[in-house]
Protein backbone atom coordinates (compact mmCIF):
# COMPACT_ATOMS: atom_id res chain seq x y z
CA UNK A 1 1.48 16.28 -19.64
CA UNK A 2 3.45 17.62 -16.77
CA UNK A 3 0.21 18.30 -14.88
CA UNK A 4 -0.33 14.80 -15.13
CA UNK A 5 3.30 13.22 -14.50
CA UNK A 6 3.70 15.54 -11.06
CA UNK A 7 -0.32 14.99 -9.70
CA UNK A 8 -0.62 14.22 -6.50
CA UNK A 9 -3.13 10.78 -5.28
CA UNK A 10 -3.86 8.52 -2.37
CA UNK A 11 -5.77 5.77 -1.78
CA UNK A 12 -6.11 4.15 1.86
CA UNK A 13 -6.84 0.39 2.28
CA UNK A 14 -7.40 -1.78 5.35
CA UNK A 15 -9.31 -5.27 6.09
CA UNK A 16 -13.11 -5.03 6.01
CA UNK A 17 -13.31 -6.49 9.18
CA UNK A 18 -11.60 -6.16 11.97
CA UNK A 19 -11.43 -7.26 15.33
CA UNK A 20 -12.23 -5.11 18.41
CA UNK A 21 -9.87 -3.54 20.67
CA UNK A 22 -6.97 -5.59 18.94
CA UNK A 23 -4.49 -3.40 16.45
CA UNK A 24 -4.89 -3.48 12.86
CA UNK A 25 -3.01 -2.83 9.60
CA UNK A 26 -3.48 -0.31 6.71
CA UNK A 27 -2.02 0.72 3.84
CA UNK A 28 -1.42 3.79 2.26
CA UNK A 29 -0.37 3.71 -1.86
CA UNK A 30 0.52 7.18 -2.76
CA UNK A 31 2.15 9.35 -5.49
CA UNK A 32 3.89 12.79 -4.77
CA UNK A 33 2.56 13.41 -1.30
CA UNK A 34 4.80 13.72 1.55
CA UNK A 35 1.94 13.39 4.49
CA UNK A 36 -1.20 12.11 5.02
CA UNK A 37 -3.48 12.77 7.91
CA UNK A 38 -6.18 9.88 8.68
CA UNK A 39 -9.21 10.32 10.72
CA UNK A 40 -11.57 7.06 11.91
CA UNK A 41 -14.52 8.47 12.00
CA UNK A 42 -17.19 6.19 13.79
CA UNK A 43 -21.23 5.96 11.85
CA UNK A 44 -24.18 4.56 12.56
CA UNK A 45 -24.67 1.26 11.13
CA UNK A 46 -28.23 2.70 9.24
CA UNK A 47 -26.43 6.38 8.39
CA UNK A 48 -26.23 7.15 4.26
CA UNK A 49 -22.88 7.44 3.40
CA UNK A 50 -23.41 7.42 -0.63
CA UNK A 51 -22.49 11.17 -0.94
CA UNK A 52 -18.84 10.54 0.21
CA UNK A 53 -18.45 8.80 -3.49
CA UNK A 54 -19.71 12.02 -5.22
CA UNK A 55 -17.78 15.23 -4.56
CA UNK A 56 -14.03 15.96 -2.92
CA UNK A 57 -15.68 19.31 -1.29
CA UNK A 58 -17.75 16.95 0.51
CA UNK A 59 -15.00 14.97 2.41
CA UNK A 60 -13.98 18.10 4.43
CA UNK A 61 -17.73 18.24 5.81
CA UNK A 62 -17.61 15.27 7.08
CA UNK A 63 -14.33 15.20 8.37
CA UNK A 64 -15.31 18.90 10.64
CA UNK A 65 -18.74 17.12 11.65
CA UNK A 66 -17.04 14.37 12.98
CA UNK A 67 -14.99 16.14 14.95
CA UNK A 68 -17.65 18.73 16.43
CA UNK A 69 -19.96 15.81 17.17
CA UNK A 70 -17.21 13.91 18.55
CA UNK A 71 -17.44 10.54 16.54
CA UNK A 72 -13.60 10.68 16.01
CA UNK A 73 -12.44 7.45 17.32
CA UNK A 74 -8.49 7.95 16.00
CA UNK A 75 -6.99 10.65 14.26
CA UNK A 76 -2.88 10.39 13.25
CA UNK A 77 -0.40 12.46 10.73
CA UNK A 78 1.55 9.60 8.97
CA UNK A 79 4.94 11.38 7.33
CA UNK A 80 5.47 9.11 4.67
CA UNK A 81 8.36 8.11 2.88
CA UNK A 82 9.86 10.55 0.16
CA UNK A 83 10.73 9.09 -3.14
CA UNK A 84 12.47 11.03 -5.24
CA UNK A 85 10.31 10.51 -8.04
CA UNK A 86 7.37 10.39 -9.76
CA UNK A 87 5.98 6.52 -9.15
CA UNK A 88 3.35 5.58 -7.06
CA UNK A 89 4.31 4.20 -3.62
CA UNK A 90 3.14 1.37 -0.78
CA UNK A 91 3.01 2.31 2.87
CA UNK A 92 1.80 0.16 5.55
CA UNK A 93 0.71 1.48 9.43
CA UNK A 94 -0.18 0.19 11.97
CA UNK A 95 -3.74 1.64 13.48
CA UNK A 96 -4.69 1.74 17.19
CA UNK A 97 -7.13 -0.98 18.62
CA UNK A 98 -10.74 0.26 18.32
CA UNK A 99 -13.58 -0.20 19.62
CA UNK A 100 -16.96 -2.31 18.04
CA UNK A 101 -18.57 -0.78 15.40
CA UNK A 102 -19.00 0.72 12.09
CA UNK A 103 -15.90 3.21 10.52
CA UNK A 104 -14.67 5.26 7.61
CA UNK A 105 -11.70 5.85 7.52
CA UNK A 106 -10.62 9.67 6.12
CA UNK A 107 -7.39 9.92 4.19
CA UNK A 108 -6.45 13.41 3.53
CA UNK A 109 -3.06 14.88 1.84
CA UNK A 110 -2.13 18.23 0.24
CA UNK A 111 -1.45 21.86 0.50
CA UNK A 112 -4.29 24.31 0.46
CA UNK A 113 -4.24 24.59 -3.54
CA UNK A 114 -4.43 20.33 -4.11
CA UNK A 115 -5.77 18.47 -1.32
CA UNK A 116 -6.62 14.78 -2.07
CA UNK A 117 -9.18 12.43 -0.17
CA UNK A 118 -9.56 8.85 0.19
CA UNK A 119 -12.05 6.48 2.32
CA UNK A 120 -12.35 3.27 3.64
CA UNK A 121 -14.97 1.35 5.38
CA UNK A 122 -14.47 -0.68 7.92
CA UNK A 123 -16.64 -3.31 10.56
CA UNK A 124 -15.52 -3.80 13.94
CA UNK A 125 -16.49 -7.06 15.30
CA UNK A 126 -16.12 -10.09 17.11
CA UNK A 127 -18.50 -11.84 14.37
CA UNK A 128 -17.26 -13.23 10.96
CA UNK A 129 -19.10 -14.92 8.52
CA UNK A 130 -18.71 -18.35 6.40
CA UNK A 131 -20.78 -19.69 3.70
CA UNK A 132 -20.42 -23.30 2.35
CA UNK A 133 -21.86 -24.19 -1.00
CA UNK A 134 -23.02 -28.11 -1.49
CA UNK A 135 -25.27 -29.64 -3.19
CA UNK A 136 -27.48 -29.84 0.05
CA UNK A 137 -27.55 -26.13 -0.42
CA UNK A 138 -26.11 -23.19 1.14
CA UNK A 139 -24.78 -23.10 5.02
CA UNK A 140 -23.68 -20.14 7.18
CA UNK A 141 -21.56 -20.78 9.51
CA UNK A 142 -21.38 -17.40 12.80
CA UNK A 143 -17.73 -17.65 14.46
CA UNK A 144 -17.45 -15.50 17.74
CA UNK A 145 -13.77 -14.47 17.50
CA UNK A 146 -13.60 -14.62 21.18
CA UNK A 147 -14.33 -18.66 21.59
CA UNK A 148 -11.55 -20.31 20.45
């Protein structure tokens, strides 16, 4: 029970889409961690990225590859706020402006004996999408976020 009561998690959230080269928000909820480190880590709009969902000993991988290939757009250690308990906890950053394209975002916290992962995906674009139901049918609306 104590196992359970003192276990460390993280979970990282941010907007799906976000516009380029502007700064964004995320946010961080959290229980018994005292730092996170994030990593954007920019992929290919047609790369696989099912395996991330399967195994924590894969999220290291990825993280090193990204690094040695040089596809890390943003990396940042966020000290977060200590409660002096055992709840679960909000915090909100603010990221850097990025550039167009296609992200996950790495969340990683922990000593050597528990380390905890969390990921995000994230667009980059000027593009956003509408769709209008009637009885006409279906429209789709394209809005450039740079024409105003």
């Amino acid at each position: 029970m104590n196992n359970q009561i003192y276990q460390s998690s993280i979970n990282v959230q941010v907007e799906d889409l976000i516009i380029p080269n502007r700064p964004h928000r995320g946010v961080v909820n959290y229980r018994n961690v005292e730092q996170i480190d994030l990593y954007y880590i920019k992929v290919s709009l047609d790369e696989d990225l099912r395996d991330l969902r399967f195994a924590d000993s894969l999220y290291q991988q990825f993280i090193d590859k990204a690094i040695d290939s040089q596809n890390l757009a943003h990396k940042e250690s966020i000290q977060l706020p200590k409660g002096d308990d055992t709840f679960n906890h909000t915090y909100e950053y603010v990221a850097p402006a990025i550039e167009k394209g296609r992200y996950v975002i790495m969340a990683k916290a922990g000593k050597a004996d528990e380390v905890k992962y969390a990921h995000a995906f994230i667009t980059v674009t000027n593009l956003t999408l509408f769709k209008k139901d009637s009885e006409l049918g279906t429209a789709l609306l394209v809005k450039d976020q740079n024409y105003r």
